[in-house]
C-alpha atoms as a PDB file:
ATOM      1  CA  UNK A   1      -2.822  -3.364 -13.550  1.00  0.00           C
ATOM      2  CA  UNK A   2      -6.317  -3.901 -14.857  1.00  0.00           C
ATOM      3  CA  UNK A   3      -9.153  -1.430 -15.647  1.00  0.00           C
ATOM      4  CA  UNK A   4     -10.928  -2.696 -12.412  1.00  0.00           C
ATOM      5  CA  UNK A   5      -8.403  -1.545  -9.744  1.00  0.00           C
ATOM      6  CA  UNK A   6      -8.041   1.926 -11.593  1.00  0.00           C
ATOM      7  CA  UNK A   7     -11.822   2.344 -11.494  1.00  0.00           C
ATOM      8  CA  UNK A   8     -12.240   1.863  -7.542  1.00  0.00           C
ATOM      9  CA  UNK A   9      -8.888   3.789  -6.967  1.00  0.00           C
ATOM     10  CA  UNK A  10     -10.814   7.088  -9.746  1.00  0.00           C
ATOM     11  CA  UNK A  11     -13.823   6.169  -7.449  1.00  0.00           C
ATOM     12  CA  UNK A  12     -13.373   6.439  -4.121  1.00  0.00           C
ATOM     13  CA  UNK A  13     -12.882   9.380  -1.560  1.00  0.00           C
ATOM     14  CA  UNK A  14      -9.383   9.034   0.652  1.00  0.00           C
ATOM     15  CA  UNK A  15      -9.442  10.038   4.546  1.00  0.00           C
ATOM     16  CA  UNK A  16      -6.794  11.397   6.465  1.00  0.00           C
ATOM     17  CA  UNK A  17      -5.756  10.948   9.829  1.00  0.00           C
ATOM     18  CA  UNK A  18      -2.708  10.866  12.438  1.00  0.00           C
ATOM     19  CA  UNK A  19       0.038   9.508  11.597  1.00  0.00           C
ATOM     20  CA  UNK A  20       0.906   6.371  14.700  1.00  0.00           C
ATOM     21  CA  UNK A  21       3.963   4.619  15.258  1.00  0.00           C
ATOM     22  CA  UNK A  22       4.184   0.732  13.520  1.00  0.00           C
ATOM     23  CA  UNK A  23       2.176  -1.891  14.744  1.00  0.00           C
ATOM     24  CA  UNK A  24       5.179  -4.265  15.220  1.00  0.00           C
ATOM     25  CA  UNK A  25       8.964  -3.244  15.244  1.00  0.00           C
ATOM     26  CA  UNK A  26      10.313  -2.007  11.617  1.00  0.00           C
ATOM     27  CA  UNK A  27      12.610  -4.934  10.372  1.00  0.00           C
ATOM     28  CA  UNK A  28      16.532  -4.634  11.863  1.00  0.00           C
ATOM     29  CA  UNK A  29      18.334  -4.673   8.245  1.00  0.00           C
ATOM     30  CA  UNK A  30      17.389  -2.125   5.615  1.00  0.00           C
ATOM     31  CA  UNK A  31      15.790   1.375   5.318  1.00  0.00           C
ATOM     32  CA  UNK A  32      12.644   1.516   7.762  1.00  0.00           C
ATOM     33  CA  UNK A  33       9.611   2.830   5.760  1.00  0.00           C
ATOM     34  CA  UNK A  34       6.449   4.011   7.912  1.00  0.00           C
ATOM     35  CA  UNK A  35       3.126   3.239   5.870  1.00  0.00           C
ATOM     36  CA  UNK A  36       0.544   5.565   7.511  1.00  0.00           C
ATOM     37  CA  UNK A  37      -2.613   3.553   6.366  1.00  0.00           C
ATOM     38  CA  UNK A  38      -5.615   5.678   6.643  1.00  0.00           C
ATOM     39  CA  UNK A  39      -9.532   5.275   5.635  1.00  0.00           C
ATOM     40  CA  UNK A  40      -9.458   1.627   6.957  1.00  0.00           C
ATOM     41  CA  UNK A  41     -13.243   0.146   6.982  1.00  0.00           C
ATOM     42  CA  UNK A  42     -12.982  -2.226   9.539  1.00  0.00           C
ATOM     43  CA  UNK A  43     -11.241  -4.267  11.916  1.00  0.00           C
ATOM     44  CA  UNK A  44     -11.972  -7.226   9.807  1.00  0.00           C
ATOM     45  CA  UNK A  45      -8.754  -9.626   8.629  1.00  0.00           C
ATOM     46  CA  UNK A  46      -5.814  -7.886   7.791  1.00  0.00           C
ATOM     47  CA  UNK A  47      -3.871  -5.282   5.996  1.00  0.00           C
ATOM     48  CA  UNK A  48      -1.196  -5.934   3.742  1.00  0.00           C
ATOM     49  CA  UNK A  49       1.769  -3.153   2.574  1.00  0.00           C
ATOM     50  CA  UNK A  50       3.921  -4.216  -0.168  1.00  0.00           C
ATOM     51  CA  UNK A  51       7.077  -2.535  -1.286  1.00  0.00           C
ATOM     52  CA  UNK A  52       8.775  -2.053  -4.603  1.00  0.00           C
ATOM     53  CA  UNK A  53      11.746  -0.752  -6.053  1.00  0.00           C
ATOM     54  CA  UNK A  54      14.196   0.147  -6.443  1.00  0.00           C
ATOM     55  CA  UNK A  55      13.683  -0.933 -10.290  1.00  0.00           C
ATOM     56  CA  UNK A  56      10.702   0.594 -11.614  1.00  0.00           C
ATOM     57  CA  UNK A  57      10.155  -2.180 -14.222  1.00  0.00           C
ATOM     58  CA  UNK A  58       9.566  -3.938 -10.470  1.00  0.00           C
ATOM     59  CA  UNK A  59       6.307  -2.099  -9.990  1.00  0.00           C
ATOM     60  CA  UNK A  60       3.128  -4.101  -9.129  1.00  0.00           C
ATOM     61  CA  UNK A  61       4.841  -7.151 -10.714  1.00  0.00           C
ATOM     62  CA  UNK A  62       3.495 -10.564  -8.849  1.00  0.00           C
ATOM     63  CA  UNK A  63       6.795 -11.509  -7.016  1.00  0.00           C
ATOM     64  CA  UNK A  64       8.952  -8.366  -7.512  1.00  0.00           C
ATOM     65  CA  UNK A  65       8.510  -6.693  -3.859  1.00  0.00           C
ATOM     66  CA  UNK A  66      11.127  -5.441  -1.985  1.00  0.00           C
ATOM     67  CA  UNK A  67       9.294  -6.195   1.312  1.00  0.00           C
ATOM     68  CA  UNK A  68       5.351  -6.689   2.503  1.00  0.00           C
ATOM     69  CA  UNK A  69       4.384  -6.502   6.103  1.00  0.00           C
ATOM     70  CA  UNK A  70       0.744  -8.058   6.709  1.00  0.00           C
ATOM     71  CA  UNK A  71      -0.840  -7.158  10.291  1.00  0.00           C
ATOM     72  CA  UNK A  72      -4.412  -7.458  11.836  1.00  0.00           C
ATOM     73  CA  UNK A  73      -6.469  -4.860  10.399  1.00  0.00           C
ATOM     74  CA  UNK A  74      -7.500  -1.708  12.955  1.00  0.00           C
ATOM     75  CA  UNK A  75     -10.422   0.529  11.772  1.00  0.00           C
ATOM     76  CA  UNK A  76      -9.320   3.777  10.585  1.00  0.00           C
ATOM     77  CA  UNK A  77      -5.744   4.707  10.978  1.00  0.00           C
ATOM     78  CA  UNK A  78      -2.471   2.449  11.273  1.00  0.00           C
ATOM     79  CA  UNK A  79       1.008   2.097  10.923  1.00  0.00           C
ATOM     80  CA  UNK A  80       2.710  -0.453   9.179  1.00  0.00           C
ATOM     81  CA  UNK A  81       6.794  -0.741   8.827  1.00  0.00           C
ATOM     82  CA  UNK A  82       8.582  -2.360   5.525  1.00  0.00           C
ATOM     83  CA  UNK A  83      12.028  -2.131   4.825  1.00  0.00           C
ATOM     84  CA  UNK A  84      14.163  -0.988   1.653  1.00  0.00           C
ATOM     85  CA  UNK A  85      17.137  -3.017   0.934  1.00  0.00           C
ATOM     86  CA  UNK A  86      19.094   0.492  -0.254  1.00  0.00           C
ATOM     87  CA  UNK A  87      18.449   3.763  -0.974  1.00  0.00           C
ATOM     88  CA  UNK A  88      16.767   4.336  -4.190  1.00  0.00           C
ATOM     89  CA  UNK A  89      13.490   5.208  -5.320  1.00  0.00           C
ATOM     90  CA  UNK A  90      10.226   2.903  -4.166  1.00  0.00           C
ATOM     91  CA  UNK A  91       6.546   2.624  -3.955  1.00  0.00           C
ATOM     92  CA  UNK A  92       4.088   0.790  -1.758  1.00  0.00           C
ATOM     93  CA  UNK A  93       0.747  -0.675  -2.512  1.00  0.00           C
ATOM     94  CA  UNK A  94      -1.700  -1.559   0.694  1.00  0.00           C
ATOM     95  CA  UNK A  95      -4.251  -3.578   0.566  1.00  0.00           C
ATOM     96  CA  UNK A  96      -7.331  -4.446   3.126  1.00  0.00           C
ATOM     97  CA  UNK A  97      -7.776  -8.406   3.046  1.00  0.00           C
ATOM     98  CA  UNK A  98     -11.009  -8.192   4.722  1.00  0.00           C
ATOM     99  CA  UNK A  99     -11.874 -11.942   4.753  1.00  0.00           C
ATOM    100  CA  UNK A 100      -8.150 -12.622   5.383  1.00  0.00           C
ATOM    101  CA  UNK A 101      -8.087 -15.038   2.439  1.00  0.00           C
ATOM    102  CA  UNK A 102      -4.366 -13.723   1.240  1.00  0.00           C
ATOM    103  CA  UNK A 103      -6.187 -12.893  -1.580  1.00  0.00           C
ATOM    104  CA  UNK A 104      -6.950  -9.708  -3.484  1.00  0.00           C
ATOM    105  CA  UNK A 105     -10.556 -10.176  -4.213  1.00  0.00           C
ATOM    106  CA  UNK A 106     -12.365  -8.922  -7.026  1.00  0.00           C
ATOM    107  CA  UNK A 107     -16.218  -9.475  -8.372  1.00  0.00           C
ATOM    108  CA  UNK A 108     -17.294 -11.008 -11.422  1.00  0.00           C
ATOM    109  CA  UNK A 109     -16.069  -8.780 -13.566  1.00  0.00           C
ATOM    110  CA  UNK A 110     -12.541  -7.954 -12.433  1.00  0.00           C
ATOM    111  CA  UNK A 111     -13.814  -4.748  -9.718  1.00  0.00           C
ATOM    112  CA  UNK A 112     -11.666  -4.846  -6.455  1.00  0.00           C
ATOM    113  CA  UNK A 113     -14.078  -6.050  -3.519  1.00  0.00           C
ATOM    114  CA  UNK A 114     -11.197  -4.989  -0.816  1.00  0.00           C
ATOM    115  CA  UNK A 115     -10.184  -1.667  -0.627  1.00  0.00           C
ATOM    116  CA  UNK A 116      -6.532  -0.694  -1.149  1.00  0.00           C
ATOM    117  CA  UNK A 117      -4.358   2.017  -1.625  1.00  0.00           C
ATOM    118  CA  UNK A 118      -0.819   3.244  -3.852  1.00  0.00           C
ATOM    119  CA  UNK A 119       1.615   5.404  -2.090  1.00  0.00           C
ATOM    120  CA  UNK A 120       1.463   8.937  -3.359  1.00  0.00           C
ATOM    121  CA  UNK A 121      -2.298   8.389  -3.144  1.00  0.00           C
ATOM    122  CA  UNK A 122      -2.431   9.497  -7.274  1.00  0.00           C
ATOM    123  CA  UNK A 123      -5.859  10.576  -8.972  1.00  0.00           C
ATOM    124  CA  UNK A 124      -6.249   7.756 -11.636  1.00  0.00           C
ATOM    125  CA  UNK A 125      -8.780   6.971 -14.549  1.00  0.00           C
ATOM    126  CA  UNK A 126      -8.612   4.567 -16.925  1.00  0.00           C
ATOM    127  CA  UNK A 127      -5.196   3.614 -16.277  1.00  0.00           C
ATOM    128  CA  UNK A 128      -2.868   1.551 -13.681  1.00  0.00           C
ATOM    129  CA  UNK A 129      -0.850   3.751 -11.380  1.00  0.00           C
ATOM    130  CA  UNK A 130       2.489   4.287 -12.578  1.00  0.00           C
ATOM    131  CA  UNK A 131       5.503   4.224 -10.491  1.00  0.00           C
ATOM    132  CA  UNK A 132       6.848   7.746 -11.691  1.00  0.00           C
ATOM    133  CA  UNK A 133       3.679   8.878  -9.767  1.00  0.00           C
ATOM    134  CA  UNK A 134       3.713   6.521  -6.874  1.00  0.00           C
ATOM    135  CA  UNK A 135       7.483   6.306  -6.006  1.00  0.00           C
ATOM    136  CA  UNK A 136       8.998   8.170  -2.973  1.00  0.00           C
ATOM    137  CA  UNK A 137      13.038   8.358  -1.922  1.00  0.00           C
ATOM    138  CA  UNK A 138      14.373   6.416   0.798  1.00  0.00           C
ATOM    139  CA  UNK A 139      17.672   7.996   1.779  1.00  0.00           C
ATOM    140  CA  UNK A 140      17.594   8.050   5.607  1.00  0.00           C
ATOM    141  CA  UNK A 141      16.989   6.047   8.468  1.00  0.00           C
ATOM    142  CA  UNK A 142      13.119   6.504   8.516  1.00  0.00           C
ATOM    143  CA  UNK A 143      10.880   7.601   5.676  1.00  0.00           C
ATOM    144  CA  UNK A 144       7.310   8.340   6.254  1.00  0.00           C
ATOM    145  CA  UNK A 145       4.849   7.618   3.454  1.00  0.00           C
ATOM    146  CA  UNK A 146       0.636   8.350   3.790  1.00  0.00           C
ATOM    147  CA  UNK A 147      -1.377   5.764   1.868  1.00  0.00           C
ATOM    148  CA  UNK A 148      -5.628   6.403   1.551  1.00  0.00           C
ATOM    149  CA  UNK A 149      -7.625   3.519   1.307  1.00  0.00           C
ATOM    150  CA  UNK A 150     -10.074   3.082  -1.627  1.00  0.00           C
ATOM    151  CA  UNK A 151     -13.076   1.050  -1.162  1.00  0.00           C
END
């Protein structure tokens, strides 16, 4: 991942909240992970939760997810559900596509202009998160994972 997303992610405060149930039914087939998406800025476009795993080499690789769920965005707190195809080790990325473009925007010179988030919420600087630091175990029916947006 590039300098520019570890910046804003270093940068930014995270805000908690309460945990909700998913905005739409988890999917029928696979391990049901809640994403507890907190901090959101606005109701504007949509947020986007993206799964990886279970191979680490996987990890924020364009076309490697497990599973993304995209839903209208809700100020502050939501729930969104992806699915694991086994048990295993996985991390999610979240991302707030404000002017619903399906694109992760970024500014002239490579700075995120959408706020996101890694599971694990890890303190970065000068470096992409790494999925040692950003994975969680699925081994159940339903595992809950807290993501704070960075903006």
């Amino acid at each position: 991942m590039n300098l520019f997303v570890v910046v804003l992610m270093s940068a930014a405060a995270s805000m908690g909240g309460v945990s909700q149930v998913p905005v739409h039914t988890c999917p029928s087939e696979g391990k049901s992970i809640h994403v507890h998406v907190h901090g959101i800025r606005s109701a504007s476009g949509t947020v986007k939760a993206v799964l990886y795993g279970p191979d680490p080499k996987s990890f924020l690789v364009k076309g490697e997810k497990a599973d993304k769920e995209r839903e209208p965005a809700q100020e502050g707190n939501m729930t969104l559900c992806v699915a694991a195809p086994e048990d295993g080790r996985y991390a999610v990325v979240v991302y707030h596509d404000e002017n619903d473009n399906h694109k992760f925007d970024r500014n002239w010179i490579g700075l995120p202009t959408e706020g996101f988030g890694v599971s694990n919420n890890p303190s970065l600087f000068l470096a992409a998160p790494k999925f040692e630091e950003s994975s969680f175990e699925v081994n159940g029916e339903v595992t809950n994972v807290d993501v704070d947006m960075k903006y």
